[in-house]
Every structure is written in C-alpha cells, then in structure tokens.
PDB file of N, CA and C in Angstrom:
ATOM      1  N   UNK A   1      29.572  17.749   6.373  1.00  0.00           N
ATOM      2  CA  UNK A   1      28.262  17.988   5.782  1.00  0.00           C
ATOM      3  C   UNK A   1      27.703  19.300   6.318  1.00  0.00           C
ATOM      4  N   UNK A   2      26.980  20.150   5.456  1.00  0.00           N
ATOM      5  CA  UNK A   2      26.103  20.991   5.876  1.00  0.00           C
ATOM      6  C   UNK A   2      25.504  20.821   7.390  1.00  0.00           C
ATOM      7  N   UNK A   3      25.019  21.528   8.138  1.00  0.00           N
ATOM      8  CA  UNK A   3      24.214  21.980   9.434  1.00  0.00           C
ATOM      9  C   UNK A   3      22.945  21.153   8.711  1.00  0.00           C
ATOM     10  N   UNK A   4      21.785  21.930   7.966  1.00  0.00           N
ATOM     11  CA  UNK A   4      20.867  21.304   7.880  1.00  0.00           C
ATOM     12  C   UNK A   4      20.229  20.234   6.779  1.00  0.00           C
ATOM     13  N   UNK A   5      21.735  19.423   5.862  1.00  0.00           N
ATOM     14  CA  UNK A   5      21.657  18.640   5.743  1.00  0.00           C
ATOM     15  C   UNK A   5      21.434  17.232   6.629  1.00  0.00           C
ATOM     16  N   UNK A   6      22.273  17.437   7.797  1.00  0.00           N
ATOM     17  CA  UNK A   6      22.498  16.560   8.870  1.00  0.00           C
ATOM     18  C   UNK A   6      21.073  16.724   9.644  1.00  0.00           C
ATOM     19  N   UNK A   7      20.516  17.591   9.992  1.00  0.00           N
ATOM     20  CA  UNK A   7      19.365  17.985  10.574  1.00  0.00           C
ATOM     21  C   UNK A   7      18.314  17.466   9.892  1.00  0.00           C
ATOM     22  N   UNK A   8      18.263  17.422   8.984  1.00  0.00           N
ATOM     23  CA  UNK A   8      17.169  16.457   7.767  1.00  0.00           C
ATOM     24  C   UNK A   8      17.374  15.036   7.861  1.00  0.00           C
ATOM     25  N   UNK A   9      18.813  14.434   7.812  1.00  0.00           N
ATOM     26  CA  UNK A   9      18.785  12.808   8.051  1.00  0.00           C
ATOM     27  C   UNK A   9      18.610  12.740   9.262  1.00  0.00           C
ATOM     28  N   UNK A  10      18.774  13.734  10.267  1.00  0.00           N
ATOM     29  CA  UNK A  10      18.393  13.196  11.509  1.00  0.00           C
ATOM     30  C   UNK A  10      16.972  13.058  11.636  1.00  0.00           C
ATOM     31  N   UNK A  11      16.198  13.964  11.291  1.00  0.00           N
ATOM     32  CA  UNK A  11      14.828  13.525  11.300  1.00  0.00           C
ATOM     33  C   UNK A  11      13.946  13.031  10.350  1.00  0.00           C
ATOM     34  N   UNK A  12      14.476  12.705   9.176  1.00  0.00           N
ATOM     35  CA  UNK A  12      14.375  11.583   8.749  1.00  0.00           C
ATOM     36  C   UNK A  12      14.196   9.991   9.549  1.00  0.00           C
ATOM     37  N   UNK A  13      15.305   9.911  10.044  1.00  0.00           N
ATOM     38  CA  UNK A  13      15.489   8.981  10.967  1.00  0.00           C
ATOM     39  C   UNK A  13      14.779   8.693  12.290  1.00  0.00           C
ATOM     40  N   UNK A  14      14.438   9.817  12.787  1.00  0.00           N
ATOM     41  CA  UNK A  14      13.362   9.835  13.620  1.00  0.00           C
ATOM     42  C   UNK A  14      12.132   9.213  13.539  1.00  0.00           C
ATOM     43  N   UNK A  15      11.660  10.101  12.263  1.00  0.00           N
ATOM     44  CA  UNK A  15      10.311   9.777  11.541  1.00  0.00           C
ATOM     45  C   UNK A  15      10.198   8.067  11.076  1.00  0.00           C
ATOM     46  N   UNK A  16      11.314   7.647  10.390  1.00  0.00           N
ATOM     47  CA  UNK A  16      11.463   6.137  10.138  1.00  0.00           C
ATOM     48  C   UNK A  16      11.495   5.295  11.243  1.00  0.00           C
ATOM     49  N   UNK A  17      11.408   5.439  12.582  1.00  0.00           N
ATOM     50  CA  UNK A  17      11.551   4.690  13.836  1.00  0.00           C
ATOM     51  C   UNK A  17      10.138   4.642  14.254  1.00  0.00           C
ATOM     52  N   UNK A  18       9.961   6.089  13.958  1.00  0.00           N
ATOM     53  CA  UNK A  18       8.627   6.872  14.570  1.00  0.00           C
ATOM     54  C   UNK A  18       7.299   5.330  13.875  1.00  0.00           C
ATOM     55  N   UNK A  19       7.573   5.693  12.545  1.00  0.00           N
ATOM     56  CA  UNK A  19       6.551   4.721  11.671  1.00  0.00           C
ATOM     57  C   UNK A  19       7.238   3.326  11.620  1.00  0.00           C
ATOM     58  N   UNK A  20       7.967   2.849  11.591  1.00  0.00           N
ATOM     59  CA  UNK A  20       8.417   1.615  11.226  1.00  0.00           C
ATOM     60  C   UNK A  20       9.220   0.751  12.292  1.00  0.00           C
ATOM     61  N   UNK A  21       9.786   1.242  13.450  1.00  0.00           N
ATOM     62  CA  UNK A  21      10.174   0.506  14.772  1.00  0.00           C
ATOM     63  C   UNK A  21      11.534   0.392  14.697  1.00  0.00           C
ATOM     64  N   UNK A  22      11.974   0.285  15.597  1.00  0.00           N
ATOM     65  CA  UNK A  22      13.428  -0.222  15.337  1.00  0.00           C
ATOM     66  C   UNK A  22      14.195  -1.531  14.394  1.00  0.00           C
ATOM     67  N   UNK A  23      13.014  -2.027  13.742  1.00  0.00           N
ATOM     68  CA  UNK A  23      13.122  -3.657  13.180  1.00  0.00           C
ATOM     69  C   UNK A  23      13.598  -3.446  11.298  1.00  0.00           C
ATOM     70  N   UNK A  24      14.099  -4.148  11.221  1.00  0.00           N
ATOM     71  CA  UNK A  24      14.523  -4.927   9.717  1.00  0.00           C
ATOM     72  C   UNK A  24      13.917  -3.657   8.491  1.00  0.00           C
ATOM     73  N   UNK A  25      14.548  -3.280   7.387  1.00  0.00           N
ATOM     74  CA  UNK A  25      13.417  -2.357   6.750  1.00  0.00           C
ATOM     75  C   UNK A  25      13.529  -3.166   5.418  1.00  0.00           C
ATOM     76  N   UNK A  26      12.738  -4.327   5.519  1.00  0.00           N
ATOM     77  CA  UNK A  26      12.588  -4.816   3.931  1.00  0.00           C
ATOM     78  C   UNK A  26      11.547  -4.723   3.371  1.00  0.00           C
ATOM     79  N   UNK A  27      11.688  -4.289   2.487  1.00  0.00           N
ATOM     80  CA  UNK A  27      10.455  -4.314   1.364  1.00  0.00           C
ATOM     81  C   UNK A  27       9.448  -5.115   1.372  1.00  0.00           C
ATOM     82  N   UNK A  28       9.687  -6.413   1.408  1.00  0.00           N
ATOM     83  CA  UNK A  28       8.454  -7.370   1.051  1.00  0.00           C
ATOM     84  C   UNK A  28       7.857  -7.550   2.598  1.00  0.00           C
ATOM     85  N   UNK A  29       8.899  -7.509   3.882  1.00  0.00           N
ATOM     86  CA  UNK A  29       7.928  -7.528   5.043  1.00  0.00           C
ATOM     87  C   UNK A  29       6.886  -6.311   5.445  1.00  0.00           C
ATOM     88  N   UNK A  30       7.778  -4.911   5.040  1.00  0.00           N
ATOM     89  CA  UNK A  30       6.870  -4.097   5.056  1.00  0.00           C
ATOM     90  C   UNK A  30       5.543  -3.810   4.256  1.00  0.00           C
ATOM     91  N   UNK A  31       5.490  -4.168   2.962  1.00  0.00           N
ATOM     92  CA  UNK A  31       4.266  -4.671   2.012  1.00  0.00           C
ATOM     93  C   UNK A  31       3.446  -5.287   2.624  1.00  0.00           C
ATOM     94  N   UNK A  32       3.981  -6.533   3.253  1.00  0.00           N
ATOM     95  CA  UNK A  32       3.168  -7.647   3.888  1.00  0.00           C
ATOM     96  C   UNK A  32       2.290  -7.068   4.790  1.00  0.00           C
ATOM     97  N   UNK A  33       2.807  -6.552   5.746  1.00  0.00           N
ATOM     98  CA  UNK A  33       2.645  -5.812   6.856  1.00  0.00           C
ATOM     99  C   UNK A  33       0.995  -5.002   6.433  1.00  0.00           C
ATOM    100  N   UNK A  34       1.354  -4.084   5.377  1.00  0.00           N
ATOM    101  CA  UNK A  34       0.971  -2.629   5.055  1.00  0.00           C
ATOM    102  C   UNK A  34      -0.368  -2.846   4.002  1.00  0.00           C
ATOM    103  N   UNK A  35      -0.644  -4.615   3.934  1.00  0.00           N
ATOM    104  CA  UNK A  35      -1.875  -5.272   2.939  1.00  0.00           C
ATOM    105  C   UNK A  35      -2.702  -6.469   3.730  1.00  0.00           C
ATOM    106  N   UNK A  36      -1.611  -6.982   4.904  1.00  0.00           N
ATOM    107  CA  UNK A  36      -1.889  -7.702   6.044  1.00  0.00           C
ATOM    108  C   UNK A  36      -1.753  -9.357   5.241  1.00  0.00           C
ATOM    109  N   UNK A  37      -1.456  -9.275   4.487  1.00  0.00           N
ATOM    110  CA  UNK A  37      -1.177 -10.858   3.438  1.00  0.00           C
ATOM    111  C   UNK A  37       0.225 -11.575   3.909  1.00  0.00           C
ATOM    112  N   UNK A  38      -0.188 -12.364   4.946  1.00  0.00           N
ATOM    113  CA  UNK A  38       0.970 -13.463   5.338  1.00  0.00           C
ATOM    114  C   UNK A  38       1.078 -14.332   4.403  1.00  0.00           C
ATOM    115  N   UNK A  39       1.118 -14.762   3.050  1.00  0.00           N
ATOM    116  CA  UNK A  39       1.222 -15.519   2.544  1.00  0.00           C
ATOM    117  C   UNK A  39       2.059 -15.584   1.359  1.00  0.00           C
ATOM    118  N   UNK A  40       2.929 -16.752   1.226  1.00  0.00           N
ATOM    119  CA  UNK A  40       3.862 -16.578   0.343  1.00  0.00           C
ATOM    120  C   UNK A  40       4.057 -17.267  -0.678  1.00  0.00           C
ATOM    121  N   UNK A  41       4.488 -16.720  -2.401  1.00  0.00           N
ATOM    122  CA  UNK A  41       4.253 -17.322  -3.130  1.00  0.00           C
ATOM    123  C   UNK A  41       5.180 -18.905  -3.519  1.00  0.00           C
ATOM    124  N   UNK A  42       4.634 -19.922  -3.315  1.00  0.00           N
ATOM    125  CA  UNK A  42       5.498 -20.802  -4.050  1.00  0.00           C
ATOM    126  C   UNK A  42       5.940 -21.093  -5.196  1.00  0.00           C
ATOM    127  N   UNK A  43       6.768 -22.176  -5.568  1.00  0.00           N
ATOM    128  CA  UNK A  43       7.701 -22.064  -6.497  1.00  0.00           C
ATOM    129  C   UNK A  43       7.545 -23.126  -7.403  1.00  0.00           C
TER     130      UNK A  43
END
C-alpha cells in the first residue's frame, strides 16, 4: 500500500479508539449509547 494511504488508516484508527474505546463497534449499541435509550423493541 501507499505511505499515506497506511498513514490515514492508521489514524483513522486512532481517532475510532480515541471516540469509541476499545469495545464492540455495533451499530445499534452505539445509537443506543449516542440517544441514551436502553430500551428494546419487542416482538
């Protein structure tokens, strides 16, 4: 790969730790998270 292709996913990756932690990156927990709504729809 390119020099500063690699230099971009690296801090990319940074930045995604930076905001989001070392934990799980799913969609619906991060939503949850990001509206504060623990609650889930039943079926």
């Amino acid at each position: 790969m390119k020099k500063w292709f690699q230099k971009f996913i690296k801090n990319l990756e940074e930045a995604n730790k930076k905001n989001f932690g070392s934990g799980r990156l799913d969609c619906c927990e991060i939503n949850q998270k990001s509206n504060g709504s623990n609650t889930k729809k039943s079926k």
